[in-house]
PDB file of N, CA and C in Angstrom:
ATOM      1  N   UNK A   1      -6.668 -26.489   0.357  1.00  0.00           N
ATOM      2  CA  UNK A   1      -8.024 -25.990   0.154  1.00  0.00           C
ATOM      3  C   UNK A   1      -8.632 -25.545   1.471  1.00  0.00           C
ATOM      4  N   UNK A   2      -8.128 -26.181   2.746  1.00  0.00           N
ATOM      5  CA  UNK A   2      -8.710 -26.188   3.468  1.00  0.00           C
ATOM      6  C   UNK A   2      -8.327 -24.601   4.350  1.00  0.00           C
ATOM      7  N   UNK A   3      -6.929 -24.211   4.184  1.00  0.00           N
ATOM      8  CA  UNK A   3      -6.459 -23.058   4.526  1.00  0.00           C
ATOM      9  C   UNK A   3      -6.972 -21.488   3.573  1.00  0.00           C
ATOM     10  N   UNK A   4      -7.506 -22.257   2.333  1.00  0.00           N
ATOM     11  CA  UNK A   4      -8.075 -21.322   1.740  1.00  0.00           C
ATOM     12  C   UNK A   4      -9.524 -20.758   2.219  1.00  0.00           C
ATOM     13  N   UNK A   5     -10.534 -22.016   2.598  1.00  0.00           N
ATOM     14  CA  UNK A   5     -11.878 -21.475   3.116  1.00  0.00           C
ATOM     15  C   UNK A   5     -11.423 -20.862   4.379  1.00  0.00           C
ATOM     16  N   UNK A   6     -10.577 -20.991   5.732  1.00  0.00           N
ATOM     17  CA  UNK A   6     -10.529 -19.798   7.013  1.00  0.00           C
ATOM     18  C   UNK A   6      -9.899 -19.251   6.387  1.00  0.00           C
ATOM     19  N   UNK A   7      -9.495 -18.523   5.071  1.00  0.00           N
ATOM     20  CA  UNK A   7      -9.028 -17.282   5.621  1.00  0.00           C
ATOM     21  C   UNK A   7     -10.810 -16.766   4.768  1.00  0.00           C
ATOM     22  N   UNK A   8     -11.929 -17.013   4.790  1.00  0.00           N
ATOM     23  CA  UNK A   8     -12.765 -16.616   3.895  1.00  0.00           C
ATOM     24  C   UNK A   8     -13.631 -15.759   5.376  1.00  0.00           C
ATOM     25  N   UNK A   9     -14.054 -14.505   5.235  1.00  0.00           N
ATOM     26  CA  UNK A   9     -14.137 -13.642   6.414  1.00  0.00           C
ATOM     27  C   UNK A   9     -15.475 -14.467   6.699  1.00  0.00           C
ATOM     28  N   UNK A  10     -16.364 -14.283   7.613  1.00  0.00           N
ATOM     29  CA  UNK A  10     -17.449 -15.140   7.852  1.00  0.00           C
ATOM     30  C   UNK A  10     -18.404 -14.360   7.666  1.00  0.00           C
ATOM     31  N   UNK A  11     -18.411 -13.140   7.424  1.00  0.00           N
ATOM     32  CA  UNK A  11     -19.556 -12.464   7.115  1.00  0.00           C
ATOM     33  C   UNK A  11     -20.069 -12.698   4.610  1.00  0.00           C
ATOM     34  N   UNK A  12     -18.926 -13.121   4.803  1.00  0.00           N
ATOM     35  CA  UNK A  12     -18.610 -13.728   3.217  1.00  0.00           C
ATOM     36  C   UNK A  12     -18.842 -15.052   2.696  1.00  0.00           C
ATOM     37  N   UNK A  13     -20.172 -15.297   2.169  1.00  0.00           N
ATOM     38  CA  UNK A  13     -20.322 -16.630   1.573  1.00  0.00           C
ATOM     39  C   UNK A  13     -18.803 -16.982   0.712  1.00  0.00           C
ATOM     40  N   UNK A  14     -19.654 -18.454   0.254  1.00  0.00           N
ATOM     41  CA  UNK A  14     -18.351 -18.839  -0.461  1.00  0.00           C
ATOM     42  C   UNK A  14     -18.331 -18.492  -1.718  1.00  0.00           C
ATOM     43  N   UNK A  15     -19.743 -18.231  -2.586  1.00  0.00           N
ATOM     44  CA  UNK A  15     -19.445 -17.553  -3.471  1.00  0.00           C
ATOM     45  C   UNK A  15     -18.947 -15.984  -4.159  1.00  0.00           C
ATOM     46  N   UNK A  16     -19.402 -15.121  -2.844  1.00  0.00           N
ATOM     47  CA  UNK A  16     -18.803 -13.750  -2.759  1.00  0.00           C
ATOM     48  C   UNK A  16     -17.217 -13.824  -3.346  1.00  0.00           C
ATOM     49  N   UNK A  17     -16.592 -14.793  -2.244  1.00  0.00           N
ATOM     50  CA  UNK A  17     -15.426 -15.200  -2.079  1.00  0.00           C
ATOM     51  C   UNK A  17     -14.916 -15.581  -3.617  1.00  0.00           C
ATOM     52  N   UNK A  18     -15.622 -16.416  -4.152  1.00  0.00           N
ATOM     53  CA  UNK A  18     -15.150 -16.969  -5.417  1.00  0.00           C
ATOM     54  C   UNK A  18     -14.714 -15.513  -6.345  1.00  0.00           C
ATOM     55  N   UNK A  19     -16.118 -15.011  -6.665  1.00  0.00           N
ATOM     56  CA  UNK A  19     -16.379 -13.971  -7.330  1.00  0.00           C
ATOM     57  C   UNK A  19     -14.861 -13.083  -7.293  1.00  0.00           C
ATOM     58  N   UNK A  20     -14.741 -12.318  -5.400  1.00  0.00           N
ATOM     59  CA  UNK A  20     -13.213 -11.607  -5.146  1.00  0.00           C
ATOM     60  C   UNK A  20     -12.649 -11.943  -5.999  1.00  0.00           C
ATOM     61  N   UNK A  21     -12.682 -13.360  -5.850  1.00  0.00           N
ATOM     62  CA  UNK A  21     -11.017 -13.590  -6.381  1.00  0.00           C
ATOM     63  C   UNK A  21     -11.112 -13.736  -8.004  1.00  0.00           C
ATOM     64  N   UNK A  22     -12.196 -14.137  -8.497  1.00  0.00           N
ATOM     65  CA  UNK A  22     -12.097 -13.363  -9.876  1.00  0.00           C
ATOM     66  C   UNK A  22     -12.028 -12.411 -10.494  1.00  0.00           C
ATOM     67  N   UNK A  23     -12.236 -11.403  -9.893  1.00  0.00           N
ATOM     68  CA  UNK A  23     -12.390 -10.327 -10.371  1.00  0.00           C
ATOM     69  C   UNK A  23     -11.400  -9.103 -10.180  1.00  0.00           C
ATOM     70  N   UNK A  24     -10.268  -9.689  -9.508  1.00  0.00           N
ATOM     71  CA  UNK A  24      -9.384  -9.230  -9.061  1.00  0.00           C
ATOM     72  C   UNK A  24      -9.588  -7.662  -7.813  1.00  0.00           C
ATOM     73  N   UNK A  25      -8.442  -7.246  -8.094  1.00  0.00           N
ATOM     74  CA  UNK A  25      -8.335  -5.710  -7.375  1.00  0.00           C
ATOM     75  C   UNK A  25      -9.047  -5.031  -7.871  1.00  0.00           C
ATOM     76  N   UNK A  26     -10.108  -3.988  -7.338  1.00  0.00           N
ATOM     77  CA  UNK A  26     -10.230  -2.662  -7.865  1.00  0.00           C
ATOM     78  C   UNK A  26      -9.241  -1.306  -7.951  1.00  0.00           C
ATOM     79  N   UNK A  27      -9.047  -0.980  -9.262  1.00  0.00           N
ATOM     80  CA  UNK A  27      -8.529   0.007  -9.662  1.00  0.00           C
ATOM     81  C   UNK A  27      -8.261   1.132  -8.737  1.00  0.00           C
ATOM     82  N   UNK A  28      -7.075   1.571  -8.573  1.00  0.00           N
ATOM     83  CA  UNK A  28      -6.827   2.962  -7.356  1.00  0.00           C
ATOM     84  C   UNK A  28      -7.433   4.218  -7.819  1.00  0.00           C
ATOM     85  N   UNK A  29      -8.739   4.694  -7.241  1.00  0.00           N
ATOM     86  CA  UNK A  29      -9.052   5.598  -8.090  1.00  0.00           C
ATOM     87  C   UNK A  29      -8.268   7.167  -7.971  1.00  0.00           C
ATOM     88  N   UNK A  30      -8.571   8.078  -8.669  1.00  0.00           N
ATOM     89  CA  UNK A  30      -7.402   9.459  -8.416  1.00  0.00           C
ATOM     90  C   UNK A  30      -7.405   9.848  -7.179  1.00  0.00           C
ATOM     91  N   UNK A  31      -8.670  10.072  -6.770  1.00  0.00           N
ATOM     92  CA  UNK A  31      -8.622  10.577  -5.113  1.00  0.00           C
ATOM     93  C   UNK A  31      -7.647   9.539  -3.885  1.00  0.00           C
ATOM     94  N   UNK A  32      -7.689   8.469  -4.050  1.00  0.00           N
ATOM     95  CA  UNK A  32      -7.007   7.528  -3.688  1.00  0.00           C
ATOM     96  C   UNK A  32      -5.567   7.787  -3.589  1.00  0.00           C
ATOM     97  N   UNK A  33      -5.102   8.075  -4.825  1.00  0.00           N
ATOM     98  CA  UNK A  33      -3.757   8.123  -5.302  1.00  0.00           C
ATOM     99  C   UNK A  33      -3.247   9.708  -4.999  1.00  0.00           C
ATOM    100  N   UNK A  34      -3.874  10.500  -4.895  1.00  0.00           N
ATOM    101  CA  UNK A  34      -3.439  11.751  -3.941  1.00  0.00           C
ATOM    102  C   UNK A  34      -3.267  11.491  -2.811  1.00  0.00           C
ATOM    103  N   UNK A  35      -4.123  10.836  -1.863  1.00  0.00           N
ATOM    104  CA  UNK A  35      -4.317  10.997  -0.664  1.00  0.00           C
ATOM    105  C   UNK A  35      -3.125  10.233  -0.233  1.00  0.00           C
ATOM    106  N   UNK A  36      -2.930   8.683  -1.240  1.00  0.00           N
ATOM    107  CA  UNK A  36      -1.900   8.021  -0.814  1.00  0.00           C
ATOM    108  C   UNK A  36      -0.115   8.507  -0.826  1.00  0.00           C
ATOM    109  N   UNK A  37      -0.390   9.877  -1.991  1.00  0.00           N
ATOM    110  CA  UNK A  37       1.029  10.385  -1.637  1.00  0.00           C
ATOM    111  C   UNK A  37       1.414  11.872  -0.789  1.00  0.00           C
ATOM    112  N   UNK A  38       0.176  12.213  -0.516  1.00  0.00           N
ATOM    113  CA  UNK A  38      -0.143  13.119   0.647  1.00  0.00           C
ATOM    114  C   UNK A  38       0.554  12.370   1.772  1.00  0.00           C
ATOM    115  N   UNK A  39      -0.149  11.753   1.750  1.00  0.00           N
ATOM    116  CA  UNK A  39       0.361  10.540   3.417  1.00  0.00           C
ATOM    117  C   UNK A  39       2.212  10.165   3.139  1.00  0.00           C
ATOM    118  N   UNK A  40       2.296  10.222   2.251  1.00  0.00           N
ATOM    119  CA  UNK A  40       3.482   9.251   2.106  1.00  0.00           C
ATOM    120  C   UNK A  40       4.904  10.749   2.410  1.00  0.00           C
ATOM    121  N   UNK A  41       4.434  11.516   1.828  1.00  0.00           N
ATOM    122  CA  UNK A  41       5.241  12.506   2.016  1.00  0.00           C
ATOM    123  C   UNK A  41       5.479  13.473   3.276  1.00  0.00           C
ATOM    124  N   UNK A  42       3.901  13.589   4.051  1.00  0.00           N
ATOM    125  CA  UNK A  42       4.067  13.496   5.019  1.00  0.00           C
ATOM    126  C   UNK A  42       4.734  12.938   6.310  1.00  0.00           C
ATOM    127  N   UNK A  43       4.626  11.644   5.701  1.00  0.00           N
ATOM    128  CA  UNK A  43       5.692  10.518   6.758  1.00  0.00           C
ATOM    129  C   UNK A  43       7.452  11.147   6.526  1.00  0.00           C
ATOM    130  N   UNK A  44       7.499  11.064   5.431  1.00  0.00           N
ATOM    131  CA  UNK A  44       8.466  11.661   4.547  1.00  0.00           C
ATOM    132  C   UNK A  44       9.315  12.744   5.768  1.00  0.00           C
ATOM    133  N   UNK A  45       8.399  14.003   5.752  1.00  0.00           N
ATOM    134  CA  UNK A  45       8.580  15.453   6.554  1.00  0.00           C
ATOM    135  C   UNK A  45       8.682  15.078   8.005  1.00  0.00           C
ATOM    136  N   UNK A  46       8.123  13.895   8.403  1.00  0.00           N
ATOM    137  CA  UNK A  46       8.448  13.697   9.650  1.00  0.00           C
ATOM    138  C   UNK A  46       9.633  12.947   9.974  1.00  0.00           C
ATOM    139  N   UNK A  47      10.312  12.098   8.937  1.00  0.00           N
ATOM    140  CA  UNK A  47      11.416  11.360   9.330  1.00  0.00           C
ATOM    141  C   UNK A  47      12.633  12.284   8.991  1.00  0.00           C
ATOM    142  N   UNK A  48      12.399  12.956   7.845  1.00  0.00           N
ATOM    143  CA  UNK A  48      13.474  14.141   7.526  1.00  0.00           C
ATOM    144  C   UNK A  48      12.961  15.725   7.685  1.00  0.00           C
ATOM    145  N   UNK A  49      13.306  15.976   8.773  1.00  0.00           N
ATOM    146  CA  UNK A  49      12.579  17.547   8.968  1.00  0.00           C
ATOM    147  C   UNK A  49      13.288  18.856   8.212  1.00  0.00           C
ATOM    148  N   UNK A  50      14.841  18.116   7.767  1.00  0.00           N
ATOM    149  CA  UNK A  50      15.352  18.895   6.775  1.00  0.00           C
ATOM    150  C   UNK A  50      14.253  18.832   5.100  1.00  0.00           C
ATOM    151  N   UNK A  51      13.403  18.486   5.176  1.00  0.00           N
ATOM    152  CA  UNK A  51      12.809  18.280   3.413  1.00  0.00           C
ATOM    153  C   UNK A  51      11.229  19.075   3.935  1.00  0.00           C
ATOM    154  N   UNK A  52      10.908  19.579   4.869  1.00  0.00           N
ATOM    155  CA  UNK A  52       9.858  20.605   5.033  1.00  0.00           C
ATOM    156  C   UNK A  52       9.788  21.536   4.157  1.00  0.00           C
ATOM    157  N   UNK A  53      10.627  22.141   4.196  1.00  0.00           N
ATOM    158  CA  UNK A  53      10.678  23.550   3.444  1.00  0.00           C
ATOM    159  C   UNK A  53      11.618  23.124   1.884  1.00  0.00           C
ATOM    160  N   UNK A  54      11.700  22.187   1.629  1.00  0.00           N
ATOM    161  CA  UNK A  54      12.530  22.073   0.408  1.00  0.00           C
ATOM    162  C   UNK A  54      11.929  21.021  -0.229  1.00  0.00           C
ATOM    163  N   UNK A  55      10.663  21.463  -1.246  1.00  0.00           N
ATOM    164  CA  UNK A  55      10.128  20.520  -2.283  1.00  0.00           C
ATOM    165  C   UNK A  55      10.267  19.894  -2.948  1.00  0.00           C
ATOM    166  N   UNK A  56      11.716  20.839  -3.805  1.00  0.00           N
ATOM    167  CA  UNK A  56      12.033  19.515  -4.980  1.00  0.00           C
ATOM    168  C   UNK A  56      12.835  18.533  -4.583  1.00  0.00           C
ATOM    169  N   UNK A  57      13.449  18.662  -3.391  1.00  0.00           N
ATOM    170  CA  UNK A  57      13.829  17.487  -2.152  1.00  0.00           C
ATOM    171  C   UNK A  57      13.300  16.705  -1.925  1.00  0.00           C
ATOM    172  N   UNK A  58      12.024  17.384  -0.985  1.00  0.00           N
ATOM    173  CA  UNK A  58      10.932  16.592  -0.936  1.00  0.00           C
ATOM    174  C   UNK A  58      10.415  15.098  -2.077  1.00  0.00           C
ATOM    175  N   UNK A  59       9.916  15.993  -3.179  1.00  0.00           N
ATOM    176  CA  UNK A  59       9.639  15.288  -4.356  1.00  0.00           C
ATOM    177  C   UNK A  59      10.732  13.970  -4.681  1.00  0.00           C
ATOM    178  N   UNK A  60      11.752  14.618  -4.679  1.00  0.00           N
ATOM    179  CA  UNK A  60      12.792  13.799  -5.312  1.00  0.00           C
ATOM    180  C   UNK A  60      12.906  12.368  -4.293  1.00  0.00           C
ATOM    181  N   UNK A  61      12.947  12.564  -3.195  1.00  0.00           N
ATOM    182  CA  UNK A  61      12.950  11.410  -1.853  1.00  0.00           C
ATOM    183  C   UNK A  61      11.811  10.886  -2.180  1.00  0.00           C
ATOM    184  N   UNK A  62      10.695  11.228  -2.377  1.00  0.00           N
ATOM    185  CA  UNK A  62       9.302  10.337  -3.084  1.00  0.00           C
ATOM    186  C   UNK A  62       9.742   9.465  -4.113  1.00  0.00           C
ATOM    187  N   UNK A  63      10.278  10.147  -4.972  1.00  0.00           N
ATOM    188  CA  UNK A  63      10.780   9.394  -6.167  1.00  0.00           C
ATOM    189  C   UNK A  63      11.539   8.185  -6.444  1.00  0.00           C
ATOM    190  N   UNK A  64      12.289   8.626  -5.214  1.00  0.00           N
ATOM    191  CA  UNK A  64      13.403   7.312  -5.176  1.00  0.00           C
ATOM    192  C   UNK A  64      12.861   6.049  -4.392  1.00  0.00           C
ATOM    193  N   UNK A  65      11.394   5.960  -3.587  1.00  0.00           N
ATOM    194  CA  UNK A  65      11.114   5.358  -2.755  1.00  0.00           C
ATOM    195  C   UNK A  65      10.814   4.167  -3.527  1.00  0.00           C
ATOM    196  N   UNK A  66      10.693   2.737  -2.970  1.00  0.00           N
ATOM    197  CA  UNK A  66      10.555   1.837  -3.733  1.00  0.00           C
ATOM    198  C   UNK A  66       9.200   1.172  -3.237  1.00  0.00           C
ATOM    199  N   UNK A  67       8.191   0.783  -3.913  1.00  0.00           N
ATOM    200  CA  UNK A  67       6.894  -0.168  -3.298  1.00  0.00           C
ATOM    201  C   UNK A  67       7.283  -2.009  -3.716  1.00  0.00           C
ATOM    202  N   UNK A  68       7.037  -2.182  -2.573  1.00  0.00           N
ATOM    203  CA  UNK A  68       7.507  -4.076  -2.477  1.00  0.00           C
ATOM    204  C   UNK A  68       6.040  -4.588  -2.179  1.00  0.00           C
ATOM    205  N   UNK A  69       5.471  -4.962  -3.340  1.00  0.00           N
ATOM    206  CA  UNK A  69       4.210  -5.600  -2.798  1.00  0.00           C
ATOM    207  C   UNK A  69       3.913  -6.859  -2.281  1.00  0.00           C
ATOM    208  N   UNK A  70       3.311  -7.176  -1.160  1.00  0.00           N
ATOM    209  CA  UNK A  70       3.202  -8.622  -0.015  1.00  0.00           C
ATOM    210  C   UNK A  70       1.884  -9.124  -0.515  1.00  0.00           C
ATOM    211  N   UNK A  71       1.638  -9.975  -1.260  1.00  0.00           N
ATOM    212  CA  UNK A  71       0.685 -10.476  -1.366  1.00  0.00           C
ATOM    213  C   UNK A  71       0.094 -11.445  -0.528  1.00  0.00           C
ATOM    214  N   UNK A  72      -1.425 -11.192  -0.492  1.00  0.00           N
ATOM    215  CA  UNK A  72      -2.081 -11.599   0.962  1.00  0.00           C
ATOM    216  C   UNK A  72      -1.742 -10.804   2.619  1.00  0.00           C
ATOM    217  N   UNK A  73      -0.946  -9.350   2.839  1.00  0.00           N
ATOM    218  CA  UNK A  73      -0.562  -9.325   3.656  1.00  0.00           C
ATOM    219  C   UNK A  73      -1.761  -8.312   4.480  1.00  0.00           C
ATOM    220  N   UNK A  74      -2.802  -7.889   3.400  1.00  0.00           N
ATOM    221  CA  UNK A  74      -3.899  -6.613   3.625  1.00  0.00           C
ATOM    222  C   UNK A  74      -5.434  -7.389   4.060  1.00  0.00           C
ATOM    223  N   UNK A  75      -6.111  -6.937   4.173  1.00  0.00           N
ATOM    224  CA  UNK A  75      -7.167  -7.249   4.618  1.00  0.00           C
ATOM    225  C   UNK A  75      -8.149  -8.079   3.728  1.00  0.00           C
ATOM    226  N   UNK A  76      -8.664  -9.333   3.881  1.00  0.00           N
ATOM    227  CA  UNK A  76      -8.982 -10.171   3.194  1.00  0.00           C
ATOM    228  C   UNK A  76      -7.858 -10.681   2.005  1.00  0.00           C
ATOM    229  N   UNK A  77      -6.848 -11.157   1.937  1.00  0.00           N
ATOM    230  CA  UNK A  77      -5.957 -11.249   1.161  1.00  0.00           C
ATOM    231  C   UNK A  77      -5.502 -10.554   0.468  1.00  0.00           C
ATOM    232  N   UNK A  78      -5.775  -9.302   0.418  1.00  0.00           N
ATOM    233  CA  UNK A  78      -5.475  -8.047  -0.722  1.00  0.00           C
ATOM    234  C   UNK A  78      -4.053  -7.724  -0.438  1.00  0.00           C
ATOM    235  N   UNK A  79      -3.503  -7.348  -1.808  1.00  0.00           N
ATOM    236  CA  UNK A  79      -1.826  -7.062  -1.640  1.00  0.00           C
ATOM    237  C   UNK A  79      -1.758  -5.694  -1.247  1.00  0.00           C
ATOM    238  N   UNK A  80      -0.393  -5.715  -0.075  1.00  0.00           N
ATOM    239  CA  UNK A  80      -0.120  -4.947   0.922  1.00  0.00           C
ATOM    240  C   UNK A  80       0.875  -4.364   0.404  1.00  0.00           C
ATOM    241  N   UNK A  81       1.112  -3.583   0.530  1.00  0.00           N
ATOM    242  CA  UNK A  81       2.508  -2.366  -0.813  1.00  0.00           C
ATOM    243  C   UNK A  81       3.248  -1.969   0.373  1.00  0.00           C
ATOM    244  N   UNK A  82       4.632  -2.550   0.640  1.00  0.00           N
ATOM    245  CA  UNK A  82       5.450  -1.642   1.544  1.00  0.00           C
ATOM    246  C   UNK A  82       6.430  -1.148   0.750  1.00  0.00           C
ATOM    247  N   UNK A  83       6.891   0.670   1.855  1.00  0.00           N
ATOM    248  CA  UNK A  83       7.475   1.172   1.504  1.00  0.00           C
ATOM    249  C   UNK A  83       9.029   1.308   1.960  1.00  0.00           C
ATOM    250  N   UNK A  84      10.026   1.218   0.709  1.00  0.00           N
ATOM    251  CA  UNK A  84      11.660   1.219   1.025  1.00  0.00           C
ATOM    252  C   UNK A  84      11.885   2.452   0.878  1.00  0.00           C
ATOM    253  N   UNK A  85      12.912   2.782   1.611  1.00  0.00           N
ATOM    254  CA  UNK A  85      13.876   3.598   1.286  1.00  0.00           C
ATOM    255  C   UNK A  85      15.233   3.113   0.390  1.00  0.00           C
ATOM    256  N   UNK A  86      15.676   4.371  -0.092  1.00  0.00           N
ATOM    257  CA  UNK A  86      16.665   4.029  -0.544  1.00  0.00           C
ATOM    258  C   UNK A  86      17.567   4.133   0.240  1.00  0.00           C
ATOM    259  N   UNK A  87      19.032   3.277   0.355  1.00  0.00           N
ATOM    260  CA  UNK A  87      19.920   2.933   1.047  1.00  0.00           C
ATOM    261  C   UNK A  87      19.492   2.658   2.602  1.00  0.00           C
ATOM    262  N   UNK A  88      21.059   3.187   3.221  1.00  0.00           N
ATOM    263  CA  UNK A  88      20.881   2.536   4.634  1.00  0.00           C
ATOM    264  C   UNK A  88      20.318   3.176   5.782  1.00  0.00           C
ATOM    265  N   UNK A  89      19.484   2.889   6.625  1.00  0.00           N
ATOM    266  CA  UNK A  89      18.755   3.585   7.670  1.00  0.00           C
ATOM    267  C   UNK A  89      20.146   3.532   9.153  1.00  0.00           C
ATOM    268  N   UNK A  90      20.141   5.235   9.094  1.00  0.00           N
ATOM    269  CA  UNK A  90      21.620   5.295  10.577  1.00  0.00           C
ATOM    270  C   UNK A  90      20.394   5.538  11.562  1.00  0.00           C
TER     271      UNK A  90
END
């Protein structure tokens, strides 16, 4: 219990806190969810500079990517989504 109140931010009563955690996550809204695969594909074009100019490449390497979610690893305990690749990194 006691590891549960520090991680409670201090600008956050304890009932704020309660509330969070009832009420779970808020929903990713659409703008969110563009922006988040804007970014992602971008990273994408920078690790493979062969998939710039080749979309359904592009796309398809999105596709295969895997999200591993870390719970507690985001800001105020919120689950942290990392991203895999598929297979092995040379």
């Amino acid at each position: 219990m006691a590891a549960v109140l520090r991680s409670v931010r201090q600008d956050m009563n304890i009932f704020e806190f309660i509330r969070s955690r009832l009420q779970g996550e808020e929903p990713l809204r659409p703008l969110e969810r563009v922006l988040a695969k804007r970014w992602v594909k971008d990273r994408l074009k920078r690790m493979y500079p062969e998939l710039r100019h080749d979309p359904r490449a592009l796309e398809a390497m999105y596709q295969s990517l895997t999200l591993e979610p870390r719970v507690g690893g985001g800001e105020g305990g919120a689950v942290l989504f990392e991203i895999v690749l598929p297979g092995k990194i040379e």
